[in-house]
Protein backbone atom coordinates (compact mmCIF):
# COMPACT_ATOMS: atom_id res chain seq x y z
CA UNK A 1 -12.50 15.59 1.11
CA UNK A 2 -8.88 13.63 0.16
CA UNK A 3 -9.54 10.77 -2.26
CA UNK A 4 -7.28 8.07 -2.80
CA UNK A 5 -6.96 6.33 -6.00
CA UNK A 6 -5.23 2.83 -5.61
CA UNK A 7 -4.14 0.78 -8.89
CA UNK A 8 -2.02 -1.78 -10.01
CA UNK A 9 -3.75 -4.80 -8.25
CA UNK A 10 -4.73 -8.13 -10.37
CA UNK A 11 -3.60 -11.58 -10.79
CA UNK A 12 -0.22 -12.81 -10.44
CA UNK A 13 1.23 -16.29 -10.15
CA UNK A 14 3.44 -16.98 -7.36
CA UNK A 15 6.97 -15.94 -7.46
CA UNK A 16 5.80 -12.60 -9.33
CA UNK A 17 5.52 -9.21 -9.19
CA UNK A 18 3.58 -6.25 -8.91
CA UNK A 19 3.33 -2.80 -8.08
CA UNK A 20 0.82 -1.05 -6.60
CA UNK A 21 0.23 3.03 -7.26
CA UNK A 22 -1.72 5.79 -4.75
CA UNK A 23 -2.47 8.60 -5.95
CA UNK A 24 -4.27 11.29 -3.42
CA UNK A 25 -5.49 14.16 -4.69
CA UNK A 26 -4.31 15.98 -2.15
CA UNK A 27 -0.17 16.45 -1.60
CA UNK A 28 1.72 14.21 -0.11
CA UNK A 29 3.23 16.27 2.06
CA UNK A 30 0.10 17.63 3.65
CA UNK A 31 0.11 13.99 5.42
CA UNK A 32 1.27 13.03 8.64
CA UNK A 33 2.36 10.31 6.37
CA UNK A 34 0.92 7.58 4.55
CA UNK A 35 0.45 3.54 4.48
CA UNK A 36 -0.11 0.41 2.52
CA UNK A 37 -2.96 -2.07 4.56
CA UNK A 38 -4.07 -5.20 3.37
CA UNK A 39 -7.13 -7.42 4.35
CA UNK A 40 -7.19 -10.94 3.54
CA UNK A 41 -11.11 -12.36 3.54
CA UNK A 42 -11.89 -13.56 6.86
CA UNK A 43 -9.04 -11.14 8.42
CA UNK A 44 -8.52 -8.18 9.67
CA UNK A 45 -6.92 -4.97 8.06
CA UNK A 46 -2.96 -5.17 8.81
CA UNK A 47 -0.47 -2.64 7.63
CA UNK A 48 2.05 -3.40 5.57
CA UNK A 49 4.32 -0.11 5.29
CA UNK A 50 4.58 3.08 6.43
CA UNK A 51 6.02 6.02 5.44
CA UNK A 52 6.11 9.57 6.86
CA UNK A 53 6.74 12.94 6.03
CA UNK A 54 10.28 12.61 6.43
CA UNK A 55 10.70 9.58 4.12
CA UNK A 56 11.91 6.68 6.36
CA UNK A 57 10.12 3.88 5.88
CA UNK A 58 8.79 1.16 8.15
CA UNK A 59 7.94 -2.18 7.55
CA UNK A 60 5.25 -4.14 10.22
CA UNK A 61 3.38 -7.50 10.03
CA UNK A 62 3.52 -8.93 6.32
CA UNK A 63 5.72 -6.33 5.04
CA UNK A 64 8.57 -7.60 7.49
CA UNK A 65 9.40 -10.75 5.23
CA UNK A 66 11.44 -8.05 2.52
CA UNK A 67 9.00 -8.65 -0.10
CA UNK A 68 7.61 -5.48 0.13
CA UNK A 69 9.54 -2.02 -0.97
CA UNK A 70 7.25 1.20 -0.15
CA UNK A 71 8.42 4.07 -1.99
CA UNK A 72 7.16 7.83 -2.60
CA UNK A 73 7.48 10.04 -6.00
CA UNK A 74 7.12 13.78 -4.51
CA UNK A 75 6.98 14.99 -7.56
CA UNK A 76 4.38 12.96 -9.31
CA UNK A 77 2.77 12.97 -6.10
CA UNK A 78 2.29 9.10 -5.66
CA UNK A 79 2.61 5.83 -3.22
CA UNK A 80 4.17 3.00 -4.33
CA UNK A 81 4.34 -0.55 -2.99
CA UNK A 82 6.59 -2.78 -4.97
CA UNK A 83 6.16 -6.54 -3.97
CA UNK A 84 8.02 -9.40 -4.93
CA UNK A 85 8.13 -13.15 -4.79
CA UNK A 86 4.44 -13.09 -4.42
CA UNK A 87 2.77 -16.02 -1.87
CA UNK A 88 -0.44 -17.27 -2.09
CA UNK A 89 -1.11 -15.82 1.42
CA UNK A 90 -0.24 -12.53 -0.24
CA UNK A 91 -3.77 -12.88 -1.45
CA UNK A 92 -5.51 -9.75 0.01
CA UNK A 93 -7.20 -6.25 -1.24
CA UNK A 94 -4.99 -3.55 -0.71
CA UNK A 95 -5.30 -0.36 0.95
CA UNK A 96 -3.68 3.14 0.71
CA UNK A 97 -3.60 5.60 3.42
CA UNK A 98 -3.26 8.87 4.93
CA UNK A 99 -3.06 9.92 7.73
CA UNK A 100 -3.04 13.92 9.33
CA UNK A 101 -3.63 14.66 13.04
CA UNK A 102 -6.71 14.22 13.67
CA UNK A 103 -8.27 12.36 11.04
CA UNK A 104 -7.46 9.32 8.20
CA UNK A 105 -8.12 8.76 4.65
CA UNK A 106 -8.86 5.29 2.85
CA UNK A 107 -8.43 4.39 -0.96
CA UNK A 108 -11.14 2.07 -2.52
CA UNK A 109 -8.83 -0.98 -2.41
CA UNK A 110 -7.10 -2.78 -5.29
CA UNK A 111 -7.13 -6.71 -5.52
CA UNK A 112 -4.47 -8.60 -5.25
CA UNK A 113 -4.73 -12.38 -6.10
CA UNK A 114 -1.53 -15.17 -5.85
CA UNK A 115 -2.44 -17.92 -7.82
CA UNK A 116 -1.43 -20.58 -10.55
């Protein structure tokens, strides 16, 4: 079974930064390709970013306002999601995942919370 670890959620005031780390125990590159979710309370689980196998990433819903950067270390074998200029309705726990075929993994979540 893949596990994903998320980390680098907390509290930030607006206008900040943070970056959030995935680590799968599995490689990267055994994935279809993998994604950064969010789910605000009250709302449903959105994606964020994507990235695939080949690298090119793609931005949907939230992560269209070029806050976001999704990035991938092959080597050390982790997600990234870099995001700036942080909103209150940034507020949200965040999700990595992967994706092969036929099935999908989920990470545990990390919390991110925008406020003074």
């Amino acid at each position: 079974q893949v596990q994903l670890v998320e980390s680098g959620g907390g509290l930030v005031q607006p206008g900040g930064s943070l970056r959030l780390s995935c680590a799968p125990s599995a490689s990267i590159f055994e994935f279809n390709g993998m994604a950064w979710y969010r789910q605000a309370p009250g709302k449903e689980r959105t994606m964020v970013a994507r990235i695939p196998r080949g690298g090119i990433a793609h931005y949907t819903g939230p992560g269209r306002s070029g806050r976001f950067i999704i990035s991938r270390d092959d080597i050390k074998n982790i997600l990234y999601l870099q995001m700036n200029n942080l909103i209150p309705e940034d507020t949200a726990v965040y999700y990595c995942n992967a994706n092969e075929l036929y099935r999908q993994y989920w990470g545990q979540g990390t919390q991110v919370t925008v406020s003074s």
